[in-house]
PDB file of N, CA and C in Angstrom:
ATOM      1  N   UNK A   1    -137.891 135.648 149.930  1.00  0.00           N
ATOM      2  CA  UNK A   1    -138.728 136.512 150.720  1.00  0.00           C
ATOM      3  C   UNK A   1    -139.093 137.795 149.969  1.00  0.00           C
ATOM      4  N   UNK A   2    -138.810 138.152 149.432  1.00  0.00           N
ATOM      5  CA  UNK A   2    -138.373 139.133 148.246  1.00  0.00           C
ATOM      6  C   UNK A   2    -139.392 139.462 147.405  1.00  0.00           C
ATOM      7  N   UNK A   3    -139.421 138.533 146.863  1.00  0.00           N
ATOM      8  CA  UNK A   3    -140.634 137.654 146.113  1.00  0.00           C
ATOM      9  C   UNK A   3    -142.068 137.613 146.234  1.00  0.00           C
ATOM     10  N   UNK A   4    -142.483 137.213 147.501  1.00  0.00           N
ATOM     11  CA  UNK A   4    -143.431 137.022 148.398  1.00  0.00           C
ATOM     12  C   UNK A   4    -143.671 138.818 148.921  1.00  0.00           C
ATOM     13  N   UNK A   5    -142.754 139.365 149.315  1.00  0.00           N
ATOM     14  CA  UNK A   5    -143.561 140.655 149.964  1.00  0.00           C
ATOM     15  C   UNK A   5    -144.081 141.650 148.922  1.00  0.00           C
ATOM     16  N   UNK A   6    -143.314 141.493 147.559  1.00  0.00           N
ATOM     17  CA  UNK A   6    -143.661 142.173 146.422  1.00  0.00           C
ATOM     18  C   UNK A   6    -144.925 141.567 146.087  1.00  0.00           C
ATOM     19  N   UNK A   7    -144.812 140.336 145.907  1.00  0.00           N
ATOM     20  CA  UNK A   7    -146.665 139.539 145.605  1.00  0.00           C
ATOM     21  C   UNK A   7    -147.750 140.498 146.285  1.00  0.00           C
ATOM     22  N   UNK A   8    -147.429 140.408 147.957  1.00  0.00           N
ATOM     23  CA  UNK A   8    -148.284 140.370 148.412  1.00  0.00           C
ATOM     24  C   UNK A   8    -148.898 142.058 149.072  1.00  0.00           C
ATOM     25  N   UNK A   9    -148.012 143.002 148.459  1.00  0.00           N
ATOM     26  CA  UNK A   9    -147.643 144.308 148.195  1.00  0.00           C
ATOM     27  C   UNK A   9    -148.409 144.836 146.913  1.00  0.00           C
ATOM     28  N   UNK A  10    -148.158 144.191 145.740  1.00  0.00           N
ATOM     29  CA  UNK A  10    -149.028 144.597 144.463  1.00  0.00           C
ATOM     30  C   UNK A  10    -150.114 144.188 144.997  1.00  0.00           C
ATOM     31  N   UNK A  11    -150.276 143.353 145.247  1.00  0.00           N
ATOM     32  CA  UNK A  11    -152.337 142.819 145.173  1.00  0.00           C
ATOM     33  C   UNK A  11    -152.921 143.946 146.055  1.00  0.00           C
ATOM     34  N   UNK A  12    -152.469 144.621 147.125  1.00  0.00           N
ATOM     35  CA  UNK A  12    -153.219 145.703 147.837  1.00  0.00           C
ATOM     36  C   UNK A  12    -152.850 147.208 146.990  1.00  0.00           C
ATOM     37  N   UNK A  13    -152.160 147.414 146.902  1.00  0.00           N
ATOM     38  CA  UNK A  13    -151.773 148.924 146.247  1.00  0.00           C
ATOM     39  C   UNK A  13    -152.621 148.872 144.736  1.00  0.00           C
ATOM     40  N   UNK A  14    -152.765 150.469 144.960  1.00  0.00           N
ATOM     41  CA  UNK A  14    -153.603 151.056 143.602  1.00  0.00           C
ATOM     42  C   UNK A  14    -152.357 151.371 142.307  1.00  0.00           C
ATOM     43  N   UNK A  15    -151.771 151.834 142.976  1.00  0.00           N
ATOM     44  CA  UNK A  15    -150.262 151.835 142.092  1.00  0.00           C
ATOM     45  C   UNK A  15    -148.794 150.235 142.087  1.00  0.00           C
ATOM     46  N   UNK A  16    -149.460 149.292 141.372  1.00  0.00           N
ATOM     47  CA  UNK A  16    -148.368 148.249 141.411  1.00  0.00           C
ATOM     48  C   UNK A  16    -147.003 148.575 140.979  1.00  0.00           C
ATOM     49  N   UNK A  17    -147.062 149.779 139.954  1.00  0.00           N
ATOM     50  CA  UNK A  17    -145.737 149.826 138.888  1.00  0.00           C
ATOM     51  C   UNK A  17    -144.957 150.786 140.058  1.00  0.00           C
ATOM     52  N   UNK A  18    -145.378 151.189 140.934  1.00  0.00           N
ATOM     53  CA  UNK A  18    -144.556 151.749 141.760  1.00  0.00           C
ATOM     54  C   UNK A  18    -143.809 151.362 143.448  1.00  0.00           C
ATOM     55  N   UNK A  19    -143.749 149.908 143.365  1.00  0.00           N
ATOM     56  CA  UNK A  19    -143.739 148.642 144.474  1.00  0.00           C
ATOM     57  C   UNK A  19    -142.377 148.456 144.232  1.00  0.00           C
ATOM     58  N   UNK A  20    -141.754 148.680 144.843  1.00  0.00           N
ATOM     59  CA  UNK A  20    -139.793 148.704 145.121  1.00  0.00           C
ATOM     60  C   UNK A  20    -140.096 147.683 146.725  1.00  0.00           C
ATOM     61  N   UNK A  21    -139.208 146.793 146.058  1.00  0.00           N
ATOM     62  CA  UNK A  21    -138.457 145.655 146.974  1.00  0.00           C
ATOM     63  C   UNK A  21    -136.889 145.514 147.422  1.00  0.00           C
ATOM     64  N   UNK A  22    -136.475 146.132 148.103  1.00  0.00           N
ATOM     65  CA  UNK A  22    -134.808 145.584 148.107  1.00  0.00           C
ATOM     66  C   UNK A  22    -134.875 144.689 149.107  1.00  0.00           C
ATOM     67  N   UNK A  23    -133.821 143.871 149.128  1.00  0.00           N
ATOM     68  CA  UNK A  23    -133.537 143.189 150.183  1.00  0.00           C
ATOM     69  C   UNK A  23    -132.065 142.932 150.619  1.00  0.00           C
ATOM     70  N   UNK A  24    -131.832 143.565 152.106  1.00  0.00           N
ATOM     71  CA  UNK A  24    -130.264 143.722 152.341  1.00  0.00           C
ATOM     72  C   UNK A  24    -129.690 142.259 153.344  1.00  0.00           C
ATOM     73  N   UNK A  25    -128.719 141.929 153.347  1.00  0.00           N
ATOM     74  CA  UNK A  25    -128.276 141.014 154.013  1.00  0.00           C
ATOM     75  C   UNK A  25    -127.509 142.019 155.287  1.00  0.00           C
ATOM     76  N   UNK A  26    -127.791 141.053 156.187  1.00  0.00           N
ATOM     77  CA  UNK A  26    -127.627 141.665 157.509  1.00  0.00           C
ATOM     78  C   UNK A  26    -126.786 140.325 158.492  1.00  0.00           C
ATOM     79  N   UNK A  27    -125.848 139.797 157.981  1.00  0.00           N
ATOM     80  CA  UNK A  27    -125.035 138.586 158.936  1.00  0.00           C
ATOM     81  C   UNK A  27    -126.345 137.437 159.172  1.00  0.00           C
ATOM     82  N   UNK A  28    -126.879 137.329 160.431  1.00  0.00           N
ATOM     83  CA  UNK A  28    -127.348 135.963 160.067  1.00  0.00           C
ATOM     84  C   UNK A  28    -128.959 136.348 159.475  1.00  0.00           C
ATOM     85  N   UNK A  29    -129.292 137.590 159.656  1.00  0.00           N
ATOM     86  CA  UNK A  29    -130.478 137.691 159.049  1.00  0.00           C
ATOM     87  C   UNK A  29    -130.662 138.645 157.455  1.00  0.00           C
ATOM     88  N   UNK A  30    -131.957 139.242 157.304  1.00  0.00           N
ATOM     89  CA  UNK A  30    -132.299 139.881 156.213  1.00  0.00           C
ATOM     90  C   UNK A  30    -133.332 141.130 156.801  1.00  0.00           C
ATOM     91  N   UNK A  31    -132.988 142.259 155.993  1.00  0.00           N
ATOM     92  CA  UNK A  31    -133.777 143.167 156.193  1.00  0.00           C
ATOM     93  C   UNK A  31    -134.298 143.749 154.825  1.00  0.00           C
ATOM     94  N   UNK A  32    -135.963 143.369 154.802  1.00  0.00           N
ATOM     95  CA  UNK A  32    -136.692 143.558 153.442  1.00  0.00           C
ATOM     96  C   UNK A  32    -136.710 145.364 153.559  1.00  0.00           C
ATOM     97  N   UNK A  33    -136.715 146.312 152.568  1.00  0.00           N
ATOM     98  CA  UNK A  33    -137.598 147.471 152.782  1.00  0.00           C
ATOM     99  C   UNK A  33    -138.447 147.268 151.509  1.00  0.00           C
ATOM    100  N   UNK A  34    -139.710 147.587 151.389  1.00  0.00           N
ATOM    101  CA  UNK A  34    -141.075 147.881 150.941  1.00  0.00           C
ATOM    102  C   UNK A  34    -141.023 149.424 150.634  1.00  0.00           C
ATOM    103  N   UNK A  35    -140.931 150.091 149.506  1.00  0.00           N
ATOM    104  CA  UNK A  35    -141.293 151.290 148.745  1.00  0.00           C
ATOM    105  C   UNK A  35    -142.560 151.274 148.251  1.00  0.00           C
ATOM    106  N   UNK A  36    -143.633 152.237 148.859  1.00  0.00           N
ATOM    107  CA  UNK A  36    -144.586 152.134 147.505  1.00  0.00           C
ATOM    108  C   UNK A  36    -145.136 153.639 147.459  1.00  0.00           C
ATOM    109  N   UNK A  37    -146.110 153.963 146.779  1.00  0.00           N
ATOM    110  CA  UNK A  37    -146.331 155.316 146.566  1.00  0.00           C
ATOM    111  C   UNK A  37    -147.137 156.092 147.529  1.00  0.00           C
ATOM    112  N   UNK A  38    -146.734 157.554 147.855  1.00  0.00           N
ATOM    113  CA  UNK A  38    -146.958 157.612 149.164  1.00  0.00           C
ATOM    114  C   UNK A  38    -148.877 157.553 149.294  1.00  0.00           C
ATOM    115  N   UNK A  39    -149.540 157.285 148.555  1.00  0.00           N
ATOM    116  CA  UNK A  39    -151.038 157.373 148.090  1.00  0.00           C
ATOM    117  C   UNK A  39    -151.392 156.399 149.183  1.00  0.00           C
ATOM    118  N   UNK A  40    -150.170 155.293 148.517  1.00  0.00           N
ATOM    119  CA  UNK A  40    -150.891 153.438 148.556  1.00  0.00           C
ATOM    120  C   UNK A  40    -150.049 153.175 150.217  1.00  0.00           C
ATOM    121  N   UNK A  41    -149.606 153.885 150.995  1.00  0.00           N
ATOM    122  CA  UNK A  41    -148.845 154.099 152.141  1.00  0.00           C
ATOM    123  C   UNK A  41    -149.826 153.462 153.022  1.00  0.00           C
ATOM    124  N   UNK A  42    -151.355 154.010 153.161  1.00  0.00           N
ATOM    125  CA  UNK A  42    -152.245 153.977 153.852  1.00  0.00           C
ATOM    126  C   UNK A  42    -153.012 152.210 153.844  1.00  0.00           C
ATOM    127  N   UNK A  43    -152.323 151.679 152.417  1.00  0.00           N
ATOM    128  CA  UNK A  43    -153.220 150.321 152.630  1.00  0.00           C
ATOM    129  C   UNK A  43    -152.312 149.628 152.617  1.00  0.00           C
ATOM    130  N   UNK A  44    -150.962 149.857 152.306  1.00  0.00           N
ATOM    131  CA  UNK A  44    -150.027 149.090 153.385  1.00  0.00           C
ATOM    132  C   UNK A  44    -149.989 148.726 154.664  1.00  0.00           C
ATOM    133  N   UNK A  45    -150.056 149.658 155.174  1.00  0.00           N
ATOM    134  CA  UNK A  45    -150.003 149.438 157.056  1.00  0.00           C
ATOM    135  C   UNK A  45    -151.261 149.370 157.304  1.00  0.00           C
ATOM    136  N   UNK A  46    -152.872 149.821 157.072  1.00  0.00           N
ATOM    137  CA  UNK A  46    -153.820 149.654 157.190  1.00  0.00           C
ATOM    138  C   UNK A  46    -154.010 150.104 158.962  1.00  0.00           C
ATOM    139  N   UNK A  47    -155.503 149.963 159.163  1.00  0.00           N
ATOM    140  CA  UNK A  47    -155.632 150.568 160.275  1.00  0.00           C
ATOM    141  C   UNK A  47    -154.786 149.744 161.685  1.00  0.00           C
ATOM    142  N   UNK A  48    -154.446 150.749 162.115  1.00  0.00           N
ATOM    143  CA  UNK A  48    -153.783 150.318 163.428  1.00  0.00           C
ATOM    144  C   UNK A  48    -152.287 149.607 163.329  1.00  0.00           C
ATOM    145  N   UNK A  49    -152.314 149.532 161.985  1.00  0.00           N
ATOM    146  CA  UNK A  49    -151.416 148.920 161.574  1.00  0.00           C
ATOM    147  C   UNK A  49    -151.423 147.470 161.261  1.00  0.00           C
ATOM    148  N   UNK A  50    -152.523 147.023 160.977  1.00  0.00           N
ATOM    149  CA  UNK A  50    -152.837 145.562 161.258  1.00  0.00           C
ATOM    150  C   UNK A  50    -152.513 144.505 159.858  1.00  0.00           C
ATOM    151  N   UNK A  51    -152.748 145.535 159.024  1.00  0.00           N
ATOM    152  CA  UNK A  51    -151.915 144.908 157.635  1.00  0.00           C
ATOM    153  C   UNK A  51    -150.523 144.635 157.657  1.00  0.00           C
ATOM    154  N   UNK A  52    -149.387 145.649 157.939  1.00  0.00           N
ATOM    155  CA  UNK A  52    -148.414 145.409 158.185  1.00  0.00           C
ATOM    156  C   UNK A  52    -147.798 144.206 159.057  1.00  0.00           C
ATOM    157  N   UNK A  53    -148.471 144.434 160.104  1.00  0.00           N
ATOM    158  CA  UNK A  53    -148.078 143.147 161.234  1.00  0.00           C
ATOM    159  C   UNK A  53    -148.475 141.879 160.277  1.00  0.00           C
ATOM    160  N   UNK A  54    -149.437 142.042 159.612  1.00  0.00           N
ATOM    161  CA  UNK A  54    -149.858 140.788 158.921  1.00  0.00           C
ATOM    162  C   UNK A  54    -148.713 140.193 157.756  1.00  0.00           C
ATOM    163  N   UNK A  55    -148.215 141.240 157.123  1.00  0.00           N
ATOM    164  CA  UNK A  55    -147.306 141.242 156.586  1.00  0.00           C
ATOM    165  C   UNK A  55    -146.143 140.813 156.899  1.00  0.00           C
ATOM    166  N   UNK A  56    -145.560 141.436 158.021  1.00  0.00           N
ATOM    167  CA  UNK A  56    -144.726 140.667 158.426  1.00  0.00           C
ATOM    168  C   UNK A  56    -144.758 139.288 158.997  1.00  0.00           C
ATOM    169  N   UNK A  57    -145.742 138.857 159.794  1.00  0.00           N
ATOM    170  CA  UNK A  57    -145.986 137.843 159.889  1.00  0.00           C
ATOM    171  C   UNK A  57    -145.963 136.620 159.340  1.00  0.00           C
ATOM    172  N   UNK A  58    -146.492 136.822 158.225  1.00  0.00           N
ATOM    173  CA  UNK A  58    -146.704 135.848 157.265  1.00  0.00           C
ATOM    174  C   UNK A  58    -144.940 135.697 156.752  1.00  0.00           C
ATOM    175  N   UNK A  59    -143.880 136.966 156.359  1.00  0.00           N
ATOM    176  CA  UNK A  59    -142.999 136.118 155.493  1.00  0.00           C
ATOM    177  C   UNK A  59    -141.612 136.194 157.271  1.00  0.00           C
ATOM    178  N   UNK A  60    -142.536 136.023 158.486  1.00  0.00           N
ATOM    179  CA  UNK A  60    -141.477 135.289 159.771  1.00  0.00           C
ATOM    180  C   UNK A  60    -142.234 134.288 159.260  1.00  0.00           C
ATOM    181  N   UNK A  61    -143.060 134.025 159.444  1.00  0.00           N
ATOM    182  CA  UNK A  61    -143.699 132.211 158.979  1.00  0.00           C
ATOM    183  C   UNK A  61    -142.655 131.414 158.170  1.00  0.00           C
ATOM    184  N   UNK A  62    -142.957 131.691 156.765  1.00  0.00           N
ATOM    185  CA  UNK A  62    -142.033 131.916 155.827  1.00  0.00           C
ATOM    186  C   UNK A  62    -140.381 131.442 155.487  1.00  0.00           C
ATOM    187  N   UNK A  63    -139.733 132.733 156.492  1.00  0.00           N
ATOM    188  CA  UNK A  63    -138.368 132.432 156.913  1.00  0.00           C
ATOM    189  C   UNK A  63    -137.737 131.808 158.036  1.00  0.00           C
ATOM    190  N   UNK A  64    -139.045 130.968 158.200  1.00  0.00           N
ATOM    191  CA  UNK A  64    -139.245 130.087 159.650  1.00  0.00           C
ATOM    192  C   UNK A  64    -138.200 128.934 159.377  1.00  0.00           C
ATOM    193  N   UNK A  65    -138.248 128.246 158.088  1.00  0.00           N
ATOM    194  CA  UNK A  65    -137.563 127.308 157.795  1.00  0.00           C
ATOM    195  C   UNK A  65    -136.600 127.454 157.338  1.00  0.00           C
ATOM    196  N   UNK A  66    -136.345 128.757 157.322  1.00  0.00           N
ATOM    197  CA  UNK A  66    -134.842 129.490 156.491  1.00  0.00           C
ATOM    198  C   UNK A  66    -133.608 128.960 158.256  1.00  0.00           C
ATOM    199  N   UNK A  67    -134.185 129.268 159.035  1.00  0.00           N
ATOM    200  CA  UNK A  67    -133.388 129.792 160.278  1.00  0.00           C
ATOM    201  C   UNK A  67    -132.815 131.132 160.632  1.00  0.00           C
ATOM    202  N   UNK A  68    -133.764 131.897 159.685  1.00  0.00           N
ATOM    203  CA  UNK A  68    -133.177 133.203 159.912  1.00  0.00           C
ATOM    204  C   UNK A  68    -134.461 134.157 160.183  1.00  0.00           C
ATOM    205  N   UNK A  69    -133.584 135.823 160.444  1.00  0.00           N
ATOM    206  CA  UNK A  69    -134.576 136.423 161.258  1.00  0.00           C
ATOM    207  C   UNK A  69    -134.476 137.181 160.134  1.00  0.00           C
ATOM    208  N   UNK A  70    -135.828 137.679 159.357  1.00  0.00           N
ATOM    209  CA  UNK A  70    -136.310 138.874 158.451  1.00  0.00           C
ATOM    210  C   UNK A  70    -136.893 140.026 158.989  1.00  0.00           C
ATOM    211  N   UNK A  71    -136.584 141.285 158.699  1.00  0.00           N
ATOM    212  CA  UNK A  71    -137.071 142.237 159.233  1.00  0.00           C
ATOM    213  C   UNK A  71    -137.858 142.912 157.685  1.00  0.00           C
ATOM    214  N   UNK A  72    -139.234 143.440 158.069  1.00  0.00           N
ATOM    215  CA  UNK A  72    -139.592 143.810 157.040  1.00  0.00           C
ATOM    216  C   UNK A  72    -139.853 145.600 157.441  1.00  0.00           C
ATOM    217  N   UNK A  73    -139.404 146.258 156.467  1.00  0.00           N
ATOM    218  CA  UNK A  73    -139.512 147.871 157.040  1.00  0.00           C
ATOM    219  C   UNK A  73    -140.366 148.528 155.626  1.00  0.00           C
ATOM    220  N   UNK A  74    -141.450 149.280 156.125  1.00  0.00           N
ATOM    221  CA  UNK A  74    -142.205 150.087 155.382  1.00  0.00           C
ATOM    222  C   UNK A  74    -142.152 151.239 154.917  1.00  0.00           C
ATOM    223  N   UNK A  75    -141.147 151.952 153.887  1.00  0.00           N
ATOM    224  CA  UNK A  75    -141.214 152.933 154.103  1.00  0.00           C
ATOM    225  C   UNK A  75    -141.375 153.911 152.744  1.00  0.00           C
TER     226      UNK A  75
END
């Protein structure tokens, strides 16, 4: 998952070299956080927030077949 939110994190940001991924284990799930520069903040979450949700969306899809619950946090 890791993997995938960093992919899909560089392709929108103006600053790629500054795209921090951790990913923490949390018992039965995972909690991603997303770093990026506070510039590229704005096309992360996008209006209304509709990028983000998209974002997350796509890697619950994703960790659909994992059986687990991913939380993705923007910050």
């Amino acid at each position: 998952m890791k993997e995938l939110v960093e992919v899909i994190a560089k392709a929108l940001v103006d600053h790629p070299e500054e795209v921090v991924v951790t990913e923490i284990d949390e018992g039965k799930g995972r909690k991603i956080e997303l770093h990026v520069a506070s510039s590229d903040m704005g096309k992360v979450i996008g209006k209304q927030g509709r990028i983000a949700k998209a974002i997350r969306a796509v890697v619950k899809a994703a960790s659909s077949k994992d059986d687990t619950y991913v939380d993705v946090d923007i910050v």
